[in-house]
N, C-alpha and C. Protein backbone atom coordinates (compact mmCIF):
# COMPACT_ATOMS: atom_id res chain seq x y z
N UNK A 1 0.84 -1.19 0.00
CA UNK A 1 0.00 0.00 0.00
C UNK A 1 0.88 1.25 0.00
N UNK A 2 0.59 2.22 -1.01
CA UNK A 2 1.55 3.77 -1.15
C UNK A 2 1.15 4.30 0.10
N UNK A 3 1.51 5.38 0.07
CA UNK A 3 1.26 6.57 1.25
C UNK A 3 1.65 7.55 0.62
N UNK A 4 0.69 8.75 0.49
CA UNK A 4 0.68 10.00 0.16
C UNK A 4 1.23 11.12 1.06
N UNK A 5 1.85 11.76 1.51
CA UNK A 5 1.97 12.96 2.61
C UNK A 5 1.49 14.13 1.38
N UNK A 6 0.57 15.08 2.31
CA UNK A 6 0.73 16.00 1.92
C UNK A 6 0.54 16.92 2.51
N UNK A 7 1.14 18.75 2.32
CA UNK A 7 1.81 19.38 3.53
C UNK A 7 1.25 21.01 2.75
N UNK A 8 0.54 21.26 3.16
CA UNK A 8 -0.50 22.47 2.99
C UNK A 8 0.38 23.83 3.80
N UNK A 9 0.57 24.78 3.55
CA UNK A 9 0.72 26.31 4.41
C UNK A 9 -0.06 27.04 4.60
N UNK A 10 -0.25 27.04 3.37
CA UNK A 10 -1.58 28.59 3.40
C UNK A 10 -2.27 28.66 4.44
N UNK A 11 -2.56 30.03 4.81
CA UNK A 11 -3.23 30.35 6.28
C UNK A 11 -4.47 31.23 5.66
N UNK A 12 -4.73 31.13 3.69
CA UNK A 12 -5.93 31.60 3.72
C UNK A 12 -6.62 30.50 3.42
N UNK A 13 -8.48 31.09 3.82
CA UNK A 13 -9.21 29.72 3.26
C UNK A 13 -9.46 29.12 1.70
N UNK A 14 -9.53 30.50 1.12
CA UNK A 14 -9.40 30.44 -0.38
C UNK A 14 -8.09 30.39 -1.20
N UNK A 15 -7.30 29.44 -0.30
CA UNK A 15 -5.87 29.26 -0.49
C UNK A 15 -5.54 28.47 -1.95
N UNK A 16 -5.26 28.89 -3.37
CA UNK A 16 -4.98 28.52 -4.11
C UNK A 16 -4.04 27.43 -4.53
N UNK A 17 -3.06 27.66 -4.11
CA UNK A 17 -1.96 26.29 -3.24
C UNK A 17 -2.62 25.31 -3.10
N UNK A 18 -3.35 25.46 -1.87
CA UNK A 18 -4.02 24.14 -1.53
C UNK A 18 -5.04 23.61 -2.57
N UNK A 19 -5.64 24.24 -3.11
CA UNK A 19 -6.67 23.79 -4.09
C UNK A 19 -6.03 22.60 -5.00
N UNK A 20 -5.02 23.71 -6.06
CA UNK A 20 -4.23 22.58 -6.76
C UNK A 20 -3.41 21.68 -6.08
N UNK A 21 -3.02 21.32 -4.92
CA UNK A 21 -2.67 20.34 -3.99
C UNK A 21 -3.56 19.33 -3.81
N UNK A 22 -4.63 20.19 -2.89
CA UNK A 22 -5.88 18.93 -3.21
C UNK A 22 -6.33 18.02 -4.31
N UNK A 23 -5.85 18.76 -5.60
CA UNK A 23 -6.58 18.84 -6.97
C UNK A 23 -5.30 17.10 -7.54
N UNK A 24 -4.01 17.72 -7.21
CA UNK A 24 -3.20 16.91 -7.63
C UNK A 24 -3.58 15.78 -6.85
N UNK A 25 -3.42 15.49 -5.70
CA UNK A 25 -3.45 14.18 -5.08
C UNK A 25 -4.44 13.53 -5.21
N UNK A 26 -5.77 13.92 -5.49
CA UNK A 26 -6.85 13.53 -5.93
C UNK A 26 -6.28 12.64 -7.36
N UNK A 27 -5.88 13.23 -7.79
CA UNK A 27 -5.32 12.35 -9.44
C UNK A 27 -4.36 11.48 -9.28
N UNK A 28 -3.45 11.67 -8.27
CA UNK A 28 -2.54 10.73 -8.06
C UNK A 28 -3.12 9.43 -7.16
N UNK A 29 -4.44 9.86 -6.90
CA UNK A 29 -4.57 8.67 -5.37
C UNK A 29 -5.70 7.88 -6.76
N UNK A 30 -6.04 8.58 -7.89
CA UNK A 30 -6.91 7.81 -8.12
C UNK A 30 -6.43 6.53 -9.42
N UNK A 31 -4.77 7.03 -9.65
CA UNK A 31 -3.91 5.47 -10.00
C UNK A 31 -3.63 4.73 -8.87
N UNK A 32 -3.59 5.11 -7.78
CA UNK A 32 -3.58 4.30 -6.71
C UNK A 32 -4.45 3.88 -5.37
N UNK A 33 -5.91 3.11 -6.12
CA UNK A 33 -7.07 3.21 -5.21
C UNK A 33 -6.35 2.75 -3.78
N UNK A 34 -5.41 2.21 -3.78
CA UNK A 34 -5.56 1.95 -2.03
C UNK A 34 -4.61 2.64 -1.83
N UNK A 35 -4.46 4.00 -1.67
CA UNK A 35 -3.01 4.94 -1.66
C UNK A 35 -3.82 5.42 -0.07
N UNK A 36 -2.81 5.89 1.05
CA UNK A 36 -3.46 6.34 2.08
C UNK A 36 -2.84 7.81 2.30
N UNK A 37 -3.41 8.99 2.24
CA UNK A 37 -3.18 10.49 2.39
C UNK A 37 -3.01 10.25 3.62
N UNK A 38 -1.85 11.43 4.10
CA UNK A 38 -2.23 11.68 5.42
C UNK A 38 -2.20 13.45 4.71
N UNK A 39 -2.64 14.51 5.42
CA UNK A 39 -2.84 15.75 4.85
C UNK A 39 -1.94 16.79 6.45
N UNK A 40 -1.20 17.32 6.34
CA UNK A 40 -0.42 18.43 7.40
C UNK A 40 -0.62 19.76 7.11
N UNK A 41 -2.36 20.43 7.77
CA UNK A 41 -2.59 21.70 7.22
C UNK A 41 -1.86 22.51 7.89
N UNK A 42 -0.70 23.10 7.56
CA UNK A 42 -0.17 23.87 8.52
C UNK A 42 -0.55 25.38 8.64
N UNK A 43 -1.69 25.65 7.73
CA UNK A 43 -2.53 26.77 8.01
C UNK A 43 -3.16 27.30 9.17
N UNK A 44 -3.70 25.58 8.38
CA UNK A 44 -5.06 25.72 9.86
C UNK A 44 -4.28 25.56 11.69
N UNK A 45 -3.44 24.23 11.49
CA UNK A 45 -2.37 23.88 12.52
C UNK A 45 -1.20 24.04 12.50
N UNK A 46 -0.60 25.04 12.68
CA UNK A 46 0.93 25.45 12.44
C UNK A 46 1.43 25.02 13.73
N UNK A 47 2.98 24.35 13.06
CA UNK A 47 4.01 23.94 13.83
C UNK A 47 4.53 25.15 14.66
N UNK A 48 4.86 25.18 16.03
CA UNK A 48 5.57 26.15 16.93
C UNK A 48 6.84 26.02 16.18
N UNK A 49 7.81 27.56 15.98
CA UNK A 49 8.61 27.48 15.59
C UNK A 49 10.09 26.97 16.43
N UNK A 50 11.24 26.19 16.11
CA UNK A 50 12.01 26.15 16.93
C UNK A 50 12.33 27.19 18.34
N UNK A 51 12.48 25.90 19.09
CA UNK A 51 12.85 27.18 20.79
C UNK A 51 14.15 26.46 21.23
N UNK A 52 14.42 27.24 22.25
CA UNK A 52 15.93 26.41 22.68
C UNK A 52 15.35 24.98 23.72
N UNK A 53 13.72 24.59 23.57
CA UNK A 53 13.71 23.32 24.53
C UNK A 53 13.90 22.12 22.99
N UNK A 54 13.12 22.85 22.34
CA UNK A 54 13.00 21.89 20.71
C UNK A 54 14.54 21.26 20.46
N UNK A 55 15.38 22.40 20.37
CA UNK A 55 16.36 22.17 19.59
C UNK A 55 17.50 21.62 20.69
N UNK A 56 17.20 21.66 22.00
CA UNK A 56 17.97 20.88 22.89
C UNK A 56 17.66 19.15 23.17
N UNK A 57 16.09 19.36 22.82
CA UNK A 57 14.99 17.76 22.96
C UNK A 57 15.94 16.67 21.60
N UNK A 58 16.19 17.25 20.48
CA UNK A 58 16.36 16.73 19.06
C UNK A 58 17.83 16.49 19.17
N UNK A 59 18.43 16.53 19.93
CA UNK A 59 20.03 16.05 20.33
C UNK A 59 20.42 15.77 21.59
N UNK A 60 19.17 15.29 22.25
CA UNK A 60 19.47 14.39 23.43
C UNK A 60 19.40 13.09 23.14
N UNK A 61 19.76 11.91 23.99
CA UNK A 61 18.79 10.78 23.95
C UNK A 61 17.80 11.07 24.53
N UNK A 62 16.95 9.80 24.53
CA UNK A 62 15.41 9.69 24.77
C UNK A 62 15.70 9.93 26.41
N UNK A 63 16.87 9.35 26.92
CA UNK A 63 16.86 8.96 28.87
C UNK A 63 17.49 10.26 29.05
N UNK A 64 17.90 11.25 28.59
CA UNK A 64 18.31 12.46 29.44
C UNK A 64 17.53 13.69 28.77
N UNK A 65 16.38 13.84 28.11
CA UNK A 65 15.14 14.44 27.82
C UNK A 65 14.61 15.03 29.58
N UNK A 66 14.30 16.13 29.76
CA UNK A 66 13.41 16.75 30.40
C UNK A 66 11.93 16.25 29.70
N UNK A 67 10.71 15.85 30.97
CA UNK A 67 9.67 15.96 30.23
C UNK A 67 8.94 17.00 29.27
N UNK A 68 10.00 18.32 29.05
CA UNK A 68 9.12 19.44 28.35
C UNK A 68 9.97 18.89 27.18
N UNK A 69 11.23 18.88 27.10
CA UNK A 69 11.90 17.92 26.00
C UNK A 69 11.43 16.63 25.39
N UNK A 70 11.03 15.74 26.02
CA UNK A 70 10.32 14.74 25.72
C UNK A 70 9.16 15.09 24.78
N UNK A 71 8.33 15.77 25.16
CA UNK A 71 7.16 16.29 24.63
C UNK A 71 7.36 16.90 23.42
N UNK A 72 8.29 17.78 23.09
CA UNK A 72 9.00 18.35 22.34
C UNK A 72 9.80 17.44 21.15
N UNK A 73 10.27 16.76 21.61
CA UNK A 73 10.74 16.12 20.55
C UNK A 73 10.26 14.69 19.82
N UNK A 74 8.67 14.40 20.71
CA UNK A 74 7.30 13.55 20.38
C UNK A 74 7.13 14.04 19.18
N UNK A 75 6.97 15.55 19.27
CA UNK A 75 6.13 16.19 18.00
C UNK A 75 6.70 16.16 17.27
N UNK A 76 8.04 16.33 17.23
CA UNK A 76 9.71 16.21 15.75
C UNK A 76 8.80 14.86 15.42
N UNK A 77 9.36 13.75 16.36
CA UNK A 77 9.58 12.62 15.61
C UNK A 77 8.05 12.23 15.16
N UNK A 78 7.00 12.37 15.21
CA UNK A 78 6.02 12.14 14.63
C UNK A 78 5.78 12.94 13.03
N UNK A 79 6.39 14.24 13.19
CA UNK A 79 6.55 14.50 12.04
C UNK A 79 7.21 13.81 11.31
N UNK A 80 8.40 13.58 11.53
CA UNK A 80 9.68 12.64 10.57
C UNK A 80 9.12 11.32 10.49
N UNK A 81 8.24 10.51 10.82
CA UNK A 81 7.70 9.61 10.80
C UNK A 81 6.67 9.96 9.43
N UNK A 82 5.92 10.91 9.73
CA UNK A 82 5.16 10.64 8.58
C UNK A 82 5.76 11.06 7.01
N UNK A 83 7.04 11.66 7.18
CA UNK A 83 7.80 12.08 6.09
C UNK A 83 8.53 10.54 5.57
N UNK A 84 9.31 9.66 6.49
CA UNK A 84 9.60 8.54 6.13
C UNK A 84 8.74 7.45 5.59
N UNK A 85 7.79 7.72 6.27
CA UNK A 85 6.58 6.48 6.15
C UNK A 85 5.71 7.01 4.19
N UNK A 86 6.20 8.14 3.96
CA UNK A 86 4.92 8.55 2.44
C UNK A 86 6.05 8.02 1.32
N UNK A 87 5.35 7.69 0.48
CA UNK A 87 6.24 6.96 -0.93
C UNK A 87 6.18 8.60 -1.67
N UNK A 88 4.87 9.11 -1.81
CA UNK A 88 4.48 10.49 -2.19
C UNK A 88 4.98 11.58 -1.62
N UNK A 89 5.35 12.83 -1.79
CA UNK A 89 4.65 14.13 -1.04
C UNK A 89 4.99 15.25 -2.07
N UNK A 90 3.84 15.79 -1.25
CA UNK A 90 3.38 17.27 -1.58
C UNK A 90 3.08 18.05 -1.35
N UNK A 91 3.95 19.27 -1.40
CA UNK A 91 4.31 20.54 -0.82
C UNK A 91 3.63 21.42 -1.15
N UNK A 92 2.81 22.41 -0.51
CA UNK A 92 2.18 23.46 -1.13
C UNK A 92 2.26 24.80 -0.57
N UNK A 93 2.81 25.76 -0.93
CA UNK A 93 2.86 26.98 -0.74
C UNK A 93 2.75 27.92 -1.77
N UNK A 94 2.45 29.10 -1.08
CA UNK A 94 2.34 30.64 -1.74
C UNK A 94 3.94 31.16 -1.78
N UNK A 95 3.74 31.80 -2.91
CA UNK A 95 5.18 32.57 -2.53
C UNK A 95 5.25 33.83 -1.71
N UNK A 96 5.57 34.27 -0.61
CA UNK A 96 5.54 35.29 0.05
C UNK A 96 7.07 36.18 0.49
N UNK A 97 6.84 37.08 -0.06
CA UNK A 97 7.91 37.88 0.35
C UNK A 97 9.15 37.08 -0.21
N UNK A 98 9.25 36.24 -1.62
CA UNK A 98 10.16 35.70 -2.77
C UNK A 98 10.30 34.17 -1.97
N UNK A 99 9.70 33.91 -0.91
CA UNK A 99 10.14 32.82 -0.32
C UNK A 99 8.29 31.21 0.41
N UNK A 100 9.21 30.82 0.90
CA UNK A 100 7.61 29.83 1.66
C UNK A 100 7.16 30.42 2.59
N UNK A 101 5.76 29.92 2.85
CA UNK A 101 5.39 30.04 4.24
C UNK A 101 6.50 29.67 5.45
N UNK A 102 5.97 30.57 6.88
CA UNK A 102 7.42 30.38 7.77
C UNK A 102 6.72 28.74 8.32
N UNK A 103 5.12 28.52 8.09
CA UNK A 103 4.94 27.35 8.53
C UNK A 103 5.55 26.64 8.02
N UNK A 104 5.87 25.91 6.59
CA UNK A 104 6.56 25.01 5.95
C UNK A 104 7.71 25.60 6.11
N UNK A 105 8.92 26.37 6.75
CA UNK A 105 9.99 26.48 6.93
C UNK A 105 10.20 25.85 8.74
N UNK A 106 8.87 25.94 9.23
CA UNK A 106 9.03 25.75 10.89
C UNK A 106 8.63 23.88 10.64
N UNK A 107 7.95 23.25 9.80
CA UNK A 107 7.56 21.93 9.26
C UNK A 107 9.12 21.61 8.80
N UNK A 108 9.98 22.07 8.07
CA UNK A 108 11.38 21.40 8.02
C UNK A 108 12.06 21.54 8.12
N UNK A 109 12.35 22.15 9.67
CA UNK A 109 13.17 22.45 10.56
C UNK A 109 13.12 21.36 11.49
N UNK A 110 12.01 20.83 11.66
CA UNK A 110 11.33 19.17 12.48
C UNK A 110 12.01 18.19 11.94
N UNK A 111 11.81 18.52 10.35
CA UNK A 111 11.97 16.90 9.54
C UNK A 111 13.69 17.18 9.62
N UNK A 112 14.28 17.77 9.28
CA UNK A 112 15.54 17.69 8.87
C UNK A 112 16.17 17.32 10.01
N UNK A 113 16.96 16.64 10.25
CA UNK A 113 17.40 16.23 11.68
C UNK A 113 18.30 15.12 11.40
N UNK A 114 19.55 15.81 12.05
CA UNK A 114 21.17 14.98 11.93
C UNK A 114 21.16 13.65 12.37
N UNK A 115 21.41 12.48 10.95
CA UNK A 115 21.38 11.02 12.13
C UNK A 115 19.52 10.55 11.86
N UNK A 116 18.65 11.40 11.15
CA UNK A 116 16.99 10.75 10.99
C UNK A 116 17.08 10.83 9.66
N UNK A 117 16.85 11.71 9.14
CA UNK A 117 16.59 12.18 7.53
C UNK A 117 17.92 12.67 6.54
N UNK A 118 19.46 12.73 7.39
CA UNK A 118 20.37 12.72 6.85
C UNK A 118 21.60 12.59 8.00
N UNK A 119 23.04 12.24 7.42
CA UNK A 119 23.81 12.37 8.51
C UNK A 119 25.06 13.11 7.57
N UNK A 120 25.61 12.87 8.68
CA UNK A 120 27.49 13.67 7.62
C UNK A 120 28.19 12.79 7.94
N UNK A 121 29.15 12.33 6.80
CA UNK A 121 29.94 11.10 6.81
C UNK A 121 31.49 11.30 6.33
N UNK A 122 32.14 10.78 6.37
CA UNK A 122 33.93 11.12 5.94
C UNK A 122 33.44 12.05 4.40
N UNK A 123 32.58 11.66 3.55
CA UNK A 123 32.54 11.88 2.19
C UNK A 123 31.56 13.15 2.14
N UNK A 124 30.88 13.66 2.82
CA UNK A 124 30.13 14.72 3.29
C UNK A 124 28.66 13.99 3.55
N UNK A 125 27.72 15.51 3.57
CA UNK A 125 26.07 14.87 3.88
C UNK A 125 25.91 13.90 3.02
N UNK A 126 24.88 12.96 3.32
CA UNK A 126 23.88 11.63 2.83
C UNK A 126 22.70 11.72 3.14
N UNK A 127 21.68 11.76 2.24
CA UNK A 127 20.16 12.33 2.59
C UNK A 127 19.97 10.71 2.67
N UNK A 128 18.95 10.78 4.13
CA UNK A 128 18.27 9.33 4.49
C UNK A 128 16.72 9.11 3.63
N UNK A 129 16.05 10.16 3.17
CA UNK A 129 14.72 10.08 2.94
C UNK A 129 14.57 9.78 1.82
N UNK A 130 15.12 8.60 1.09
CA UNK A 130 15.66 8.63 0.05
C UNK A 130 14.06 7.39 -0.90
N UNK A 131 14.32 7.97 -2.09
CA UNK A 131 13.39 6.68 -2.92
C UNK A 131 11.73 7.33 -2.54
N UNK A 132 11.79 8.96 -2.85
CA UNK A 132 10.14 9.57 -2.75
C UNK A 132 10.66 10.26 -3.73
N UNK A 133 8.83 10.13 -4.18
CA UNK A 133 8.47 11.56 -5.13
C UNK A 133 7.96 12.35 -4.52
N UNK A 134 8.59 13.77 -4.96
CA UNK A 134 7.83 14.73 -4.78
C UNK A 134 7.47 15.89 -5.50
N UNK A 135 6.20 16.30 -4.98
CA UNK A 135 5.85 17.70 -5.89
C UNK A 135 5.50 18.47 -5.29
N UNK A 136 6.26 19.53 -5.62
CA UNK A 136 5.69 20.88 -4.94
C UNK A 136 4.78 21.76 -5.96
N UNK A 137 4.02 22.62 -5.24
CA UNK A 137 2.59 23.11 -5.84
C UNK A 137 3.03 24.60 -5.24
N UNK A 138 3.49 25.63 -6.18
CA UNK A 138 4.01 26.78 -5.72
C UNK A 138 2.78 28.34 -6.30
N UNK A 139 2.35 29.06 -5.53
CA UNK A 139 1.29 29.63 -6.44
C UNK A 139 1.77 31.37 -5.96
N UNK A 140 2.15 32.27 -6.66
CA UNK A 140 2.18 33.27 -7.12
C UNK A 140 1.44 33.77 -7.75
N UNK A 141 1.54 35.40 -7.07
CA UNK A 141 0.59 36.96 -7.70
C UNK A 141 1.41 37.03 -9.00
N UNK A 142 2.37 37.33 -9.19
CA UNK A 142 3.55 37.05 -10.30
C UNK A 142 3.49 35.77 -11.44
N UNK A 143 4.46 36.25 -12.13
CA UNK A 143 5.50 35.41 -12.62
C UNK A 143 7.07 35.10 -12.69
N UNK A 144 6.85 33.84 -11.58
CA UNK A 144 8.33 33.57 -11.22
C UNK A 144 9.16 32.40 -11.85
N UNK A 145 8.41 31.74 -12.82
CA UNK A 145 8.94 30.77 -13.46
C UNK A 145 10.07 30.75 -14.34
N UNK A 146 9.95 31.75 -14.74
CA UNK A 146 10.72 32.19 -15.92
C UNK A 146 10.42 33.81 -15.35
N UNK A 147 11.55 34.71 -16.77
CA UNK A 147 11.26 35.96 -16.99
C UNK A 147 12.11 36.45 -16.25
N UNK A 148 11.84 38.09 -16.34
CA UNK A 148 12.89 38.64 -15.01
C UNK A 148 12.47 38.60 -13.66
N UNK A 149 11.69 38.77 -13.21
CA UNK A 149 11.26 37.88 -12.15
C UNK A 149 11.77 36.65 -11.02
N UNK A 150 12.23 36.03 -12.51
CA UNK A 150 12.90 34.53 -11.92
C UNK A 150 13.97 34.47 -10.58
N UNK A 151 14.59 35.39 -11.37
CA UNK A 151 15.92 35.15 -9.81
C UNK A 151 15.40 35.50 -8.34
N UNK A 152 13.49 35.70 -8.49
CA UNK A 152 13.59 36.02 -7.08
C UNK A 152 12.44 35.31 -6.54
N UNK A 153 12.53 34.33 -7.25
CA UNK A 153 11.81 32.67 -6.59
C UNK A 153 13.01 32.37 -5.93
N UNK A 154 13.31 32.43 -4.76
CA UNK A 154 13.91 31.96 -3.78
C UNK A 154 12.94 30.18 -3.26
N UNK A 155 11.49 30.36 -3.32
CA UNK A 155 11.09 29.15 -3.01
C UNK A 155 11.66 27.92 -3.08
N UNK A 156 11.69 27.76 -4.70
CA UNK A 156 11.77 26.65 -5.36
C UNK A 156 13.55 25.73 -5.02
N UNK A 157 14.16 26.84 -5.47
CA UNK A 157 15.50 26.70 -4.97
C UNK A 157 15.72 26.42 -3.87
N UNK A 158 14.91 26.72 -2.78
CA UNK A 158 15.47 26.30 -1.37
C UNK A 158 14.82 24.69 -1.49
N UNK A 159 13.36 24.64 -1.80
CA UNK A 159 12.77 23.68 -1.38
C UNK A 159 13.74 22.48 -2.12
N UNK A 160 14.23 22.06 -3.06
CA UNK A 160 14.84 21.69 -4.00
C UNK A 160 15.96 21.12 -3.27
N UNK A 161 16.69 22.06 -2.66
CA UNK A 161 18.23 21.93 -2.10
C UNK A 161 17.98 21.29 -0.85
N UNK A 162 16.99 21.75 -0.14
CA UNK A 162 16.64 21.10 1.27
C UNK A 162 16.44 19.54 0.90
N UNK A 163 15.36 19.36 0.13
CA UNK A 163 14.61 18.05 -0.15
C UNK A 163 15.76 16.99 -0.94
N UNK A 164 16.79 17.64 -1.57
CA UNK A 164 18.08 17.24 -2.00
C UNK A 164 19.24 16.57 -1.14
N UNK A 165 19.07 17.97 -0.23
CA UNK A 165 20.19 17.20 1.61
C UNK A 165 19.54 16.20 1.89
N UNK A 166 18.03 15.85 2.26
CA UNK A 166 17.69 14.88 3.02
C UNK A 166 17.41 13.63 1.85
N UNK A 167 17.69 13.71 0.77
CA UNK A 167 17.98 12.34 -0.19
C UNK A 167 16.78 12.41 -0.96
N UNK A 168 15.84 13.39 -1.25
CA UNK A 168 14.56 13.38 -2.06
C UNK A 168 15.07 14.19 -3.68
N UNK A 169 15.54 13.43 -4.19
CA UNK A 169 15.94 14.36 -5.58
C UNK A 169 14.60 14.30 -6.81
N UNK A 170 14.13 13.49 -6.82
CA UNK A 170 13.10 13.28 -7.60
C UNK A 170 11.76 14.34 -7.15
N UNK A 171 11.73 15.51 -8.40
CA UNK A 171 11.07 16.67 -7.73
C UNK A 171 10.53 17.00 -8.88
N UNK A 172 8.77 17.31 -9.14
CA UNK A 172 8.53 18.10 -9.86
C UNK A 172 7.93 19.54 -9.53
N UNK A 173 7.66 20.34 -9.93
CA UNK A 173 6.69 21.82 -9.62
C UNK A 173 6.08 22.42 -10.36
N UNK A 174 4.49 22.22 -9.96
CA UNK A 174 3.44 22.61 -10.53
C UNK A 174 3.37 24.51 -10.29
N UNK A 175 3.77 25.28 -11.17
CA UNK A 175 3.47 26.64 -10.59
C UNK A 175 1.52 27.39 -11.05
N UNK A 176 1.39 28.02 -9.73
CA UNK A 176 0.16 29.04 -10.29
C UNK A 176 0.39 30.35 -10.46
N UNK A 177 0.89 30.71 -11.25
CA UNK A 177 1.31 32.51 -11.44
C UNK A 177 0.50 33.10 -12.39
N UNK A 178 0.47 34.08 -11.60
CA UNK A 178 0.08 35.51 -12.47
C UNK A 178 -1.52 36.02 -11.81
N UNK A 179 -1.46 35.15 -10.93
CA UNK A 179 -3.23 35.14 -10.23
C UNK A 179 -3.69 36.59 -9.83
N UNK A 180 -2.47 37.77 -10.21
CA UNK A 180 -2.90 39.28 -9.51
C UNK A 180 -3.33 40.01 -10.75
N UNK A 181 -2.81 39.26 -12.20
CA UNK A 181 -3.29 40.09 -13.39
C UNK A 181 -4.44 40.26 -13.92
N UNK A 182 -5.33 39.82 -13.16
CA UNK A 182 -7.01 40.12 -13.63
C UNK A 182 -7.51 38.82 -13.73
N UNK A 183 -9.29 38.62 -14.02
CA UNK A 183 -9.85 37.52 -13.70
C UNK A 183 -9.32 36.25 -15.05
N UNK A 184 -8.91 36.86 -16.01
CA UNK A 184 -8.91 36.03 -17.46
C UNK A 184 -7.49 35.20 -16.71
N UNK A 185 -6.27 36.41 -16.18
CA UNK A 185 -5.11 35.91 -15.87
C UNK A 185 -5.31 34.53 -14.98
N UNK A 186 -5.95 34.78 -13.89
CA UNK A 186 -6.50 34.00 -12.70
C UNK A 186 -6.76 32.63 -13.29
N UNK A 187 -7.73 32.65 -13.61
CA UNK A 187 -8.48 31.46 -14.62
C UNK A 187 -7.46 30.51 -15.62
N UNK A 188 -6.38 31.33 -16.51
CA UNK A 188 -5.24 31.08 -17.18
C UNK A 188 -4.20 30.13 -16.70
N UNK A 189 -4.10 31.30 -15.01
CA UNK A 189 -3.38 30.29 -14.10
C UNK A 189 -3.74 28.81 -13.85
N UNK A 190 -4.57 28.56 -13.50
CA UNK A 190 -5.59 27.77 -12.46
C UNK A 190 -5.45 26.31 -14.10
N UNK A 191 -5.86 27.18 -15.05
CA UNK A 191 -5.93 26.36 -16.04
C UNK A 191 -4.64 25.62 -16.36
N UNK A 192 -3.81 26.08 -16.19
CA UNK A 192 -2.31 25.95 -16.63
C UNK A 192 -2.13 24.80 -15.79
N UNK A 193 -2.32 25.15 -14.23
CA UNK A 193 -1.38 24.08 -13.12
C UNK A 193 -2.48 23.10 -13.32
N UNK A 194 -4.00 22.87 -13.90
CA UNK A 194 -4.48 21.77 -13.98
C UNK A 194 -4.13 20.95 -15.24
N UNK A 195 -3.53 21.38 -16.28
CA UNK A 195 -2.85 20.73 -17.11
C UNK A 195 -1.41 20.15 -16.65
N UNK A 196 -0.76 20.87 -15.74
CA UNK A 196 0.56 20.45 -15.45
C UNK A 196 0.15 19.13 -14.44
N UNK A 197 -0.97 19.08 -13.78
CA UNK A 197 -1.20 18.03 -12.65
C UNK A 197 -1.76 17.00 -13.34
N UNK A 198 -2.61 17.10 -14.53
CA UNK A 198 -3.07 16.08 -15.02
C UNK A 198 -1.60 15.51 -15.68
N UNK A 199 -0.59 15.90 -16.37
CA UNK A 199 0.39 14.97 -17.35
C UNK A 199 0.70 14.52 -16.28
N UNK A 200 1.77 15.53 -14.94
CA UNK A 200 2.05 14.61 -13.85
C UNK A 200 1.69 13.08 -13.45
N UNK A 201 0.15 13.27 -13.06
CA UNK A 201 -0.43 12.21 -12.71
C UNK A 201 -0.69 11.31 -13.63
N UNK A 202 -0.80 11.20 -15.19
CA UNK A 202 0.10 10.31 -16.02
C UNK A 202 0.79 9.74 -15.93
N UNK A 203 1.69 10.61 -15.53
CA UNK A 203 3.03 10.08 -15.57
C UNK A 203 3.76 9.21 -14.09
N UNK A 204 2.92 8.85 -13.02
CA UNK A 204 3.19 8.77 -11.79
C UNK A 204 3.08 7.45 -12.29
């Protein structure tokens, strides 16, 4: 049986991101009737961002954990659990201020973790999360795909390089741009990333 993860930001309700997120996995789950979603709205439920109990909990052992540590680093490893456990995932954010939501930056700050999802070895890093697909679903007022514009998708590039350290190289990205140029633009968009999700899911 597959396993889908998929990992939502948007903190609006008419969150475009999520739509074509929803929209994609829907197509992907339906080559794989017994595929099991798990869904991480980090809109609706956003991850607390690192504190000095988090980041002291995630490089202890389990026997010299404080119970606020303990607790603390429950919530890491349940995240990294469901990141190891998906054959799938899928990332969805807005571009804000050239970059992700700080939720999906505070979401893999959890997962990434020295010795779980990668280690450093005589030869340098080795990503552990290795043998997933993934797609990210990136949606812009703009156009950042191309154009001049481009160099200031910071998103894509990070998400890419991150998901790269921890051993996920297999990456596609569905973009929605241009959603601020009027209703025809909007629609254009919307139309576009549902063509890019349908070949995808072809192609899965």
């Amino acid at each position: 049986m597959s396993s889908i993860l998929l990992v939502t930001s948007s903190p609006r309700a008419e969150s475009v991101s999520t739509k074509v997120a929803l929209d994609l996995v829907e197509k992907l789950k339906s080559k794989q009737a017994d595929a099991t979603v798990v869904h991480r709205d980090l809109g609706e439920t956003p991850i607390a961002h690192l504190d000095t109990v988090t980041t002291s909990a995630i490089r202890k052992q389990a026997a010299d954990r404080t119970p606020e540590e303990a607790a603390a680093a429950a919530a890491s490893d349940e995240l990294v659990a469901e990141l190891l456990a998906a054959d799938t995932i899928v990332l969805a954010t807005g571009l804000i201020n050239f970059n992700i939501y700080s939720t999906l930056k505070s979401w893999i700050d959890n997962v990434a973790r020295a010795g779980v999802t990668f280690r450093y070895t005589a030869e340098g890093p080795e990503g552990l999360a290795t043998g997933k697909k993934v797609y990210i679903v990136l949606s812009a007022a703009g156009i950042y795909s191309e154009g001049p514009a481009m160099g200031m998708n910071h998103a894509v590039p990070y998400l890419k390089t991150i998901l790269s350290f921890m051993g996920m190289t297999d990456v596609e990205v569905v973009y929605v741009e241009g959603t601020a140029f009027g209703p025809e633009a909007f629609d254009k968009a919307l139309a576009d990333a549902d063509a890019r999700i349908v070949e995808l899911a072809a192609a899965a």
